[in-house]
C-alpha atoms as a PDB file:
ATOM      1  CA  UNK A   1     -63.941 -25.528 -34.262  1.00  0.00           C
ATOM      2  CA  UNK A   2     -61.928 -28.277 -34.239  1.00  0.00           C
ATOM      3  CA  UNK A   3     -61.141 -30.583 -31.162  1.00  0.00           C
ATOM      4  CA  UNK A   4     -57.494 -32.065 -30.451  1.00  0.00           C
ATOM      5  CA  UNK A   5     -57.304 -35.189 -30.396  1.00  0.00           C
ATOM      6  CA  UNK A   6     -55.184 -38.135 -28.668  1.00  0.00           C
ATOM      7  CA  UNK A   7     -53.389 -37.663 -32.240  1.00  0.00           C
ATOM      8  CA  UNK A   8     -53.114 -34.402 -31.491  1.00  0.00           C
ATOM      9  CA  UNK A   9     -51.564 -34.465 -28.010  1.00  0.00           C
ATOM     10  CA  UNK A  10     -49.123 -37.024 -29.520  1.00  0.00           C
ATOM     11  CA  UNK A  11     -47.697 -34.440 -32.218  1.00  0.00           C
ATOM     12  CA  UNK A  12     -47.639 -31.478 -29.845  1.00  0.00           C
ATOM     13  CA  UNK A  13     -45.795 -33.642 -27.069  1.00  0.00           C
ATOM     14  CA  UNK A  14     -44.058 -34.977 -30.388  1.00  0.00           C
ATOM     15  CA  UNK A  15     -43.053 -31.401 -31.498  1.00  0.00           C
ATOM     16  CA  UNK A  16     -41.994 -29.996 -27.273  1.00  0.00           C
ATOM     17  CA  UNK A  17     -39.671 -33.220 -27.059  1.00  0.00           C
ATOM     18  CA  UNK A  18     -37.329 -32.521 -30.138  1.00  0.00           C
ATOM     19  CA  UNK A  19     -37.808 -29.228 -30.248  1.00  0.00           C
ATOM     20  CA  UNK A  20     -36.285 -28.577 -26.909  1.00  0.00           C
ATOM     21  CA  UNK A  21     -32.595 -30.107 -27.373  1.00  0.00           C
ATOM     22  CA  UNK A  22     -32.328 -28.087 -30.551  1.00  0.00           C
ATOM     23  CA  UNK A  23     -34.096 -24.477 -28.675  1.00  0.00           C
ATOM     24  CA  UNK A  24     -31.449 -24.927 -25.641  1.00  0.00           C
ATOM     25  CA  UNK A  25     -28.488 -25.845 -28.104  1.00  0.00           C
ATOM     26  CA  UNK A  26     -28.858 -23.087 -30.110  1.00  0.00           C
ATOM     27  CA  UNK A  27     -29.723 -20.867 -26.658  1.00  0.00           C
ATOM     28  CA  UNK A  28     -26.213 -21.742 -25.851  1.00  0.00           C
ATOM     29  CA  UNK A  29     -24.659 -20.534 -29.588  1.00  0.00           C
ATOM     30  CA  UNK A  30     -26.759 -17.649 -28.724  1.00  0.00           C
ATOM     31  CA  UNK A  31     -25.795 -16.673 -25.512  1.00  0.00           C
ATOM     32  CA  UNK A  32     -22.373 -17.651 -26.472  1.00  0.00           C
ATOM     33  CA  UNK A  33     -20.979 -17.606 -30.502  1.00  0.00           C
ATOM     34  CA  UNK A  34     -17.414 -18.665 -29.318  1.00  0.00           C
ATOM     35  CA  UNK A  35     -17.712 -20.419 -25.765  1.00  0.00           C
ATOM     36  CA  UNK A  36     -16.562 -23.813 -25.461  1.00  0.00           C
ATOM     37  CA  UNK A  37     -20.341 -25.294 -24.994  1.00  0.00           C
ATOM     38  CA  UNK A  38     -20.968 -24.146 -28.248  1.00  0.00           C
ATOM     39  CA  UNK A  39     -17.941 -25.513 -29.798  1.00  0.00           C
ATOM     40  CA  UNK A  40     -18.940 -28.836 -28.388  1.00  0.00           C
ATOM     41  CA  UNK A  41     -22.388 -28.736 -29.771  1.00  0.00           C
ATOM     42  CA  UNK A  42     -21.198 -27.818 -33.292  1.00  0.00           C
ATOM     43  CA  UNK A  43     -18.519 -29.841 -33.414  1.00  0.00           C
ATOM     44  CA  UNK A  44     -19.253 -32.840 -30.836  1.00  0.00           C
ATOM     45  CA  UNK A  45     -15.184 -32.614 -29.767  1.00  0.00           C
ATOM     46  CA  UNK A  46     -14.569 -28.902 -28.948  1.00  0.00           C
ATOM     47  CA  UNK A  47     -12.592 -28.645 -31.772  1.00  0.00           C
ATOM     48  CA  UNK A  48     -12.301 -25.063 -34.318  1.00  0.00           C
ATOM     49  CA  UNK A  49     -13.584 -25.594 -37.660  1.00  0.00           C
ATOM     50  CA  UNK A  50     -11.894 -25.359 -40.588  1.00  0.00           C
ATOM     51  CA  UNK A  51     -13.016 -22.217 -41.228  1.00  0.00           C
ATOM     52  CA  UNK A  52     -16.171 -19.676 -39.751  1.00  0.00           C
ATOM     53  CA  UNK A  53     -18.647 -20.922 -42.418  1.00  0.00           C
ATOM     54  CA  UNK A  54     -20.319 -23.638 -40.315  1.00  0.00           C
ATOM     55  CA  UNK A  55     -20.568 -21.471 -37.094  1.00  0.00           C
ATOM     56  CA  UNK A  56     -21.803 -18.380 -38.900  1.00  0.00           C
ATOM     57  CA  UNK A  57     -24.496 -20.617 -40.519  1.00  0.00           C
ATOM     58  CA  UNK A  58     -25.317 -22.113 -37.490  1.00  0.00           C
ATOM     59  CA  UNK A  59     -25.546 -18.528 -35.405  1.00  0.00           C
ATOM     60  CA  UNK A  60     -27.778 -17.240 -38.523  1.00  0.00           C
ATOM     61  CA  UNK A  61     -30.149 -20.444 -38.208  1.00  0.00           C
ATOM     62  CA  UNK A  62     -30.479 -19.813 -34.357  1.00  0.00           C
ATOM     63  CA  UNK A  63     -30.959 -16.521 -34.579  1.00  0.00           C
ATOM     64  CA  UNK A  64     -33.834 -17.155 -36.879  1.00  0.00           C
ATOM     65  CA  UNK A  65     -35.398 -20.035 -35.133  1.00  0.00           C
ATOM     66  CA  UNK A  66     -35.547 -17.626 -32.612  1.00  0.00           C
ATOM     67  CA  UNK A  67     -36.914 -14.542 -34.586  1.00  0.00           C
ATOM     68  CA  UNK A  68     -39.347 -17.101 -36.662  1.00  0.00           C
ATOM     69  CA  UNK A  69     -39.571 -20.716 -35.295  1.00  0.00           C
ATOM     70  CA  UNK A  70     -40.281 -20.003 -31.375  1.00  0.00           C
ATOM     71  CA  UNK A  71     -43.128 -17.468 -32.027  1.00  0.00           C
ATOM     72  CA  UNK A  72     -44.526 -19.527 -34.412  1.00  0.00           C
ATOM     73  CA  UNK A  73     -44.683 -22.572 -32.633  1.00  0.00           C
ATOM     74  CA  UNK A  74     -46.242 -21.225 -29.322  1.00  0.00           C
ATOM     75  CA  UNK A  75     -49.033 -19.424 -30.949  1.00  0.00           C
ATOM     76  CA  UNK A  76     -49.456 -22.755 -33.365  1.00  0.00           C
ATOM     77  CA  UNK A  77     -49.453 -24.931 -30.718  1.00  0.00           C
ATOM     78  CA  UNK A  78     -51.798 -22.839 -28.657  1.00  0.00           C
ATOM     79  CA  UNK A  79     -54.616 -21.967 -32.137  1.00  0.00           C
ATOM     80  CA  UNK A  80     -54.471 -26.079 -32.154  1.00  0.00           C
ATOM     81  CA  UNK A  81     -54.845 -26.951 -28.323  1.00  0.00           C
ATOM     82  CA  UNK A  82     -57.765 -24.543 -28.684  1.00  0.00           C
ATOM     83  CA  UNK A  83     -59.027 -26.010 -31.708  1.00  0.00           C
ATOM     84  CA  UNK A  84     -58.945 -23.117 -34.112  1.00  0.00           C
ATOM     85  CA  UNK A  85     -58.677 -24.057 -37.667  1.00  0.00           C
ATOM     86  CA  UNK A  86     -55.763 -21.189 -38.070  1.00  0.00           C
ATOM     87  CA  UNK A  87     -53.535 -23.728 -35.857  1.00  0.00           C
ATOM     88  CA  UNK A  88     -53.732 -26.242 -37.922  1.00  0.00           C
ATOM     89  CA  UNK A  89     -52.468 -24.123 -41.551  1.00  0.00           C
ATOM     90  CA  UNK A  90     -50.215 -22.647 -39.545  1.00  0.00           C
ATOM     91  CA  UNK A  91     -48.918 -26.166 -37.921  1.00  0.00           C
ATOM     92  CA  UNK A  92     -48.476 -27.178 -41.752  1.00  0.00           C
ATOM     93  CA  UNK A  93     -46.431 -23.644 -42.600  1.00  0.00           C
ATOM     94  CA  UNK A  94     -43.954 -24.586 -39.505  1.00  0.00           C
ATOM     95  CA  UNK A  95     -43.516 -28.227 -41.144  1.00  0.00           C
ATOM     96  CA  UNK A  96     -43.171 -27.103 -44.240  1.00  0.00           C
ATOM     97  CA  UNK A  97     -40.287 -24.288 -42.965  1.00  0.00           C
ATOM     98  CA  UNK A  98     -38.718 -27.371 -41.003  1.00  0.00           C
ATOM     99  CA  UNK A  99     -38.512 -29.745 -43.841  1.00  0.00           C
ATOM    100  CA  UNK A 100     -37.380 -26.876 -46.088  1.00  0.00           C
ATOM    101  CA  UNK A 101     -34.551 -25.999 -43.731  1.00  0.00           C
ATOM    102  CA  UNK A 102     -33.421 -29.682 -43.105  1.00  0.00           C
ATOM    103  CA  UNK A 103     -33.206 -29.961 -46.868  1.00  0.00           C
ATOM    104  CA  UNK A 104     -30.766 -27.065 -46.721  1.00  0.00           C
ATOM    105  CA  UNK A 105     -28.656 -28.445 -44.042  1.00  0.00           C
ATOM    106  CA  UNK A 106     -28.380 -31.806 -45.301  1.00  0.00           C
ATOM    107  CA  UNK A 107     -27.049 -30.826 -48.522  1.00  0.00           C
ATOM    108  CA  UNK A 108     -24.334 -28.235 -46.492  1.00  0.00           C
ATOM    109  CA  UNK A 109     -23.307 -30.941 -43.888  1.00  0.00           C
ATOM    110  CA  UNK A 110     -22.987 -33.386 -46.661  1.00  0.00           C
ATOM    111  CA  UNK A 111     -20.388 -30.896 -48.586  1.00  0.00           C
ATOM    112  CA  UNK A 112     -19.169 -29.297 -45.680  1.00  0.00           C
ATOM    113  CA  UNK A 113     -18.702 -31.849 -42.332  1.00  0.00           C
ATOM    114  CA  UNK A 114     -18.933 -35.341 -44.026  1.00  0.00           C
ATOM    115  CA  UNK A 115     -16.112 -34.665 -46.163  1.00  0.00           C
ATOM    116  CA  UNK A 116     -13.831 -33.854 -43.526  1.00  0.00           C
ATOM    117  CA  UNK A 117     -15.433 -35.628 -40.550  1.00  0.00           C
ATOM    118  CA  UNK A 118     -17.224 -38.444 -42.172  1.00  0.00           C
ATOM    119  CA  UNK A 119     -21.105 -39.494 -41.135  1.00  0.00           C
ATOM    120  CA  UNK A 120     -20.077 -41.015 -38.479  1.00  0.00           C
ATOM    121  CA  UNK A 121     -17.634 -39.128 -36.733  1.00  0.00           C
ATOM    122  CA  UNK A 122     -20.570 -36.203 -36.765  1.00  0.00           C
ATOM    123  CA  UNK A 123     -23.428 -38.147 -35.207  1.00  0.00           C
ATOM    124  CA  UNK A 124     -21.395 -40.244 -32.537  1.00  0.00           C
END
């Protein structure tokens, strides 16, 4: 058994705080693929895309953060809180899965929206 620690807390409260903005963003692209909320969120001006590529990807990677990510997370969050040592392995799988996906992303923004938007322009 292994007891949480003020470390601990700090990751799970960590985890909650910047998971949430990304969970209700892609709620939204959810609830609705071609509303105008969701064209803000993947766009930041409301504007259409080029093309369908980036809001396909981004309704696939809801859908399975969804599917994968949410479960995951709850039952992760609650093996640790309790202090099982299947939290923890698990906590490492969902890191790995986020750093694997962010990998991904960066490399498709960088073709996909810097070319046309620049860095800046996305993030502002």
């Amino acid at each position: 058994m292994l007891q949480p620690t003020f470390i601990t807390w700090i990751f799970i409260i960590f985890g909650v705080i910047t998971l949430l903005p990304l969970l209700g963003a892609q709620l939204i692209i959810l609830l609705q693929p071609h509303g105008q909320k969701a064209k803000d969120i993947l766009s930041a001006k409301g504007e259409d895309w080029r093309d369908k590529t980036h809001v396909r990807s981004a309704y696939g990677f809801a859908w399975a953060d969804w599917i994968l990510l949410m479960p995951l997370l709850v039952s992760v969050s609650a093996g640790v809180i309790l202090g099982h040592a299947w939290g923890y392995v698990l906590w490492a799988a969902a890191g790995a899965i986020s750093l694997y996906i962010n990998i991904v992303l960066w490399i498709m923004e960088k073709e996909y929206v810097y070319s046309s938007h620049g860095p800046l322009a996305y993030y502002t």
